[in-house]
C-alpha atoms as a PDB file:
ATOM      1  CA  UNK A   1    -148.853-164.736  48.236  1.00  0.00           C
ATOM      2  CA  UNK A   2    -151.548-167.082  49.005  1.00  0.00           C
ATOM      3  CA  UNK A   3    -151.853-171.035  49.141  1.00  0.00           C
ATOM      4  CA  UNK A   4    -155.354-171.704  47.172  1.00  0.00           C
ATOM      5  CA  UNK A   5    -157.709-174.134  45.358  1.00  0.00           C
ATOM      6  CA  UNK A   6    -158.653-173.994  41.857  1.00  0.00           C
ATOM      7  CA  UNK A   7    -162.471-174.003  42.115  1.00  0.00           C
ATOM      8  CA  UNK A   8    -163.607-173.339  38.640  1.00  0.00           C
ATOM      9  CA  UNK A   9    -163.046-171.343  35.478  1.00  0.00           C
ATOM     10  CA  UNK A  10    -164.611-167.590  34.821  1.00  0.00           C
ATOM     11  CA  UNK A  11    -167.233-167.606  31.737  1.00  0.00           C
ATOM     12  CA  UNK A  12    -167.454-163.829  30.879  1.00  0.00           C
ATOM     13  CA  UNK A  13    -169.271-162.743  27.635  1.00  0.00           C
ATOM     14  CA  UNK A  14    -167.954-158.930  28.381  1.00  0.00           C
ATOM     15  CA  UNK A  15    -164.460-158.108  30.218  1.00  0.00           C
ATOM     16  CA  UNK A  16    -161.851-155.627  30.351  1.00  0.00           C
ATOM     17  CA  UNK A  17    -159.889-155.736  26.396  1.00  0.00           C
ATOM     18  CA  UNK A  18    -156.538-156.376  28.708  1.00  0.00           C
ATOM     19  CA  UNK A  19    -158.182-159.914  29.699  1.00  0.00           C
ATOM     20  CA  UNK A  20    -158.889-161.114  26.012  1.00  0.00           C
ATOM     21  CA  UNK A  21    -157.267-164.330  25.530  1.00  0.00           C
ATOM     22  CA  UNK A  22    -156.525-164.644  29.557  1.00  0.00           C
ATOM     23  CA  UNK A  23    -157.799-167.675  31.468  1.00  0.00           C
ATOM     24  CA  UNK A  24    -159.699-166.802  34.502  1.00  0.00           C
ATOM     25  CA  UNK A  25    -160.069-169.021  37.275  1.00  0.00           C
ATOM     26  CA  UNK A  26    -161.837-168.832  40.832  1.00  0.00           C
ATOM     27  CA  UNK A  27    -159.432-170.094  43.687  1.00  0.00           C
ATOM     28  CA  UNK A  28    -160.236-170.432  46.819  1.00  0.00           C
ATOM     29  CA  UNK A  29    -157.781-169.414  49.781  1.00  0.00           C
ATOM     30  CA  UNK A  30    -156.886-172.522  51.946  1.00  0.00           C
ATOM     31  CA  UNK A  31    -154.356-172.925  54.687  1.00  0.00           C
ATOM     32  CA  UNK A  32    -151.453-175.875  55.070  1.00  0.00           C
ATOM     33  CA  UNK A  33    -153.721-178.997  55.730  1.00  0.00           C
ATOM     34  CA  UNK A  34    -156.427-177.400  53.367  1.00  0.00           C
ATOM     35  CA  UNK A  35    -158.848-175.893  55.164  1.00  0.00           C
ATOM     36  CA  UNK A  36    -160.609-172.663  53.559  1.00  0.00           C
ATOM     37  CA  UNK A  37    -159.295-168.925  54.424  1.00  0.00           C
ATOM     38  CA  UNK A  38    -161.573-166.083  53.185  1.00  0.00           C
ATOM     39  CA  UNK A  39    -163.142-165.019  50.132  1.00  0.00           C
ATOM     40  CA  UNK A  40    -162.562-166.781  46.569  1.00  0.00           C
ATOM     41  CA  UNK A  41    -161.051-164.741  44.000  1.00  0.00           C
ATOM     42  CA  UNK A  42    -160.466-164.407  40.475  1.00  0.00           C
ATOM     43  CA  UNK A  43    -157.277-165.296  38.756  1.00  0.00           C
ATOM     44  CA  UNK A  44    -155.072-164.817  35.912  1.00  0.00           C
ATOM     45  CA  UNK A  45    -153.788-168.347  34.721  1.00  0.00           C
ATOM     46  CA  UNK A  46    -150.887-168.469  32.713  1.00  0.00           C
ATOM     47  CA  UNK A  47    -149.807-172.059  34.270  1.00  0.00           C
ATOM     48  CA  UNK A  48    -152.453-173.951  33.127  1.00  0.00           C
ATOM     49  CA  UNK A  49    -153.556-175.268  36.456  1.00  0.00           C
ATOM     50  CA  UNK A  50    -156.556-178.084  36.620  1.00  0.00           C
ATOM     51  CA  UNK A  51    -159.711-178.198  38.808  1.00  0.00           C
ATOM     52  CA  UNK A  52    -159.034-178.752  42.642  1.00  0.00           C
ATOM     53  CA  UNK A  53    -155.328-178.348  41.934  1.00  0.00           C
ATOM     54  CA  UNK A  54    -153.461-176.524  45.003  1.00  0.00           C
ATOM     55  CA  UNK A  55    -151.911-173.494  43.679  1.00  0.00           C
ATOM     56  CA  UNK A  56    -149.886-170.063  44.565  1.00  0.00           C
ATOM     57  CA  UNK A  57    -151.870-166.931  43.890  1.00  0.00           C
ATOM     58  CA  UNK A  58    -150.054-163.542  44.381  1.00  0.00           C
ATOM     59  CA  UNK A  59    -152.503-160.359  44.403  1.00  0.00           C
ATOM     60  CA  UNK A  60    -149.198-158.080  43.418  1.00  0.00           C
ATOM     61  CA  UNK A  61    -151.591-156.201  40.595  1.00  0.00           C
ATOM     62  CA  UNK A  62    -148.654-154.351  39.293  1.00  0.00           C
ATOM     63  CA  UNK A  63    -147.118-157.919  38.353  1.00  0.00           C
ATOM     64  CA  UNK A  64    -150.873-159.028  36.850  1.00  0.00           C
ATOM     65  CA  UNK A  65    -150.945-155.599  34.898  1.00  0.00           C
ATOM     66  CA  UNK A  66    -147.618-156.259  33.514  1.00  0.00           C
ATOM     67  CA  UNK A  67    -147.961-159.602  32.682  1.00  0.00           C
ATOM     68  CA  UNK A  68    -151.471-158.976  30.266  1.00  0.00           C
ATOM     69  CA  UNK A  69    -149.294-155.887  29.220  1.00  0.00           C
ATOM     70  CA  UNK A  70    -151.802-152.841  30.409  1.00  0.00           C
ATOM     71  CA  UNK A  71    -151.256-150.666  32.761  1.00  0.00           C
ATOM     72  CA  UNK A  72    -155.091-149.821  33.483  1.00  0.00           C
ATOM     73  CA  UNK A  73    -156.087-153.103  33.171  1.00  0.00           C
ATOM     74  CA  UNK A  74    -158.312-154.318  36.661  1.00  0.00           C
ATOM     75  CA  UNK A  75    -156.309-157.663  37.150  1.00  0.00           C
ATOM     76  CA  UNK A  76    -154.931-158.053  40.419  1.00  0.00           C
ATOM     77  CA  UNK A  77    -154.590-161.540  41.499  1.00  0.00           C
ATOM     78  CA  UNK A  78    -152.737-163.689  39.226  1.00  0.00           C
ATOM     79  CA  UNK A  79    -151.647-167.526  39.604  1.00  0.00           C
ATOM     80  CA  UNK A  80    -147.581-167.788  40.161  1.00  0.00           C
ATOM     81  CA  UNK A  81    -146.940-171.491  41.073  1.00  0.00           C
ATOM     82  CA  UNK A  82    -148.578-175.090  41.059  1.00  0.00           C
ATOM     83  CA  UNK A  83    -148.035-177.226  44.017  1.00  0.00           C
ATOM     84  CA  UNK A  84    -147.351-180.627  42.646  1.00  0.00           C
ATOM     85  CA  UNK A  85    -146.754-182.405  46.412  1.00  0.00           C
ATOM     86  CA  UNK A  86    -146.659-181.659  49.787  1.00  0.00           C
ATOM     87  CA  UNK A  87    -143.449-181.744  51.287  1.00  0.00           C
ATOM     88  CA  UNK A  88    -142.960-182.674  54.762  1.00  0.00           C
ATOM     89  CA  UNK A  89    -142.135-179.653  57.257  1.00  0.00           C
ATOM     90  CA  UNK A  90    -142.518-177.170  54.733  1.00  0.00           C
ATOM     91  CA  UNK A  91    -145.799-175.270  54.836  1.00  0.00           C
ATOM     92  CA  UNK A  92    -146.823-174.274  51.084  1.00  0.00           C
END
């Protein structure tokens, strides 16, 4: 699991059928005090989360497969948790 940024949304005219009706989002890995870790990547978001919103992103694919309900589908990374606040001594 990753701490990340919700950067924007995914606009796809063609996609793997398992994605239909899935939002997509790009997030953008950050550490504690928000500075950026590696590579965006693309997200399943089931939560809802908003633009810039700090956010958990697990890349468990068997978890993103089973949660659009396809085995074969390409999802990997999929958005578990929004961080509402910071809370002191606790690094999320």
């Amino acid at each position: 699991m990753n701490l990340a940024r919700v950067e924007g949304n995914v606009v796809a005219t063609r996609k793997h059928p398992s994605l239909n009706g899935w939002r997509l989002v790009i997030c953008q890995p950050i550490g504690p005090e928000g500075t950026v870790e590696g590579q965006p990547q693309v997200a399943i978001d089931p939560l809802g989360a908003g633009l810039h919103q700090r956010v958990v992103i697990s890349s468990d694919g068997a978890a993103a497969r089973k949660a659009v309900g396809d085995e074969k589908s390409p999802a990997r990374w999929i958005i578990v948790a929004i961080v509402d606040e910071k809370v002191p001594g606790v690094m999320v």
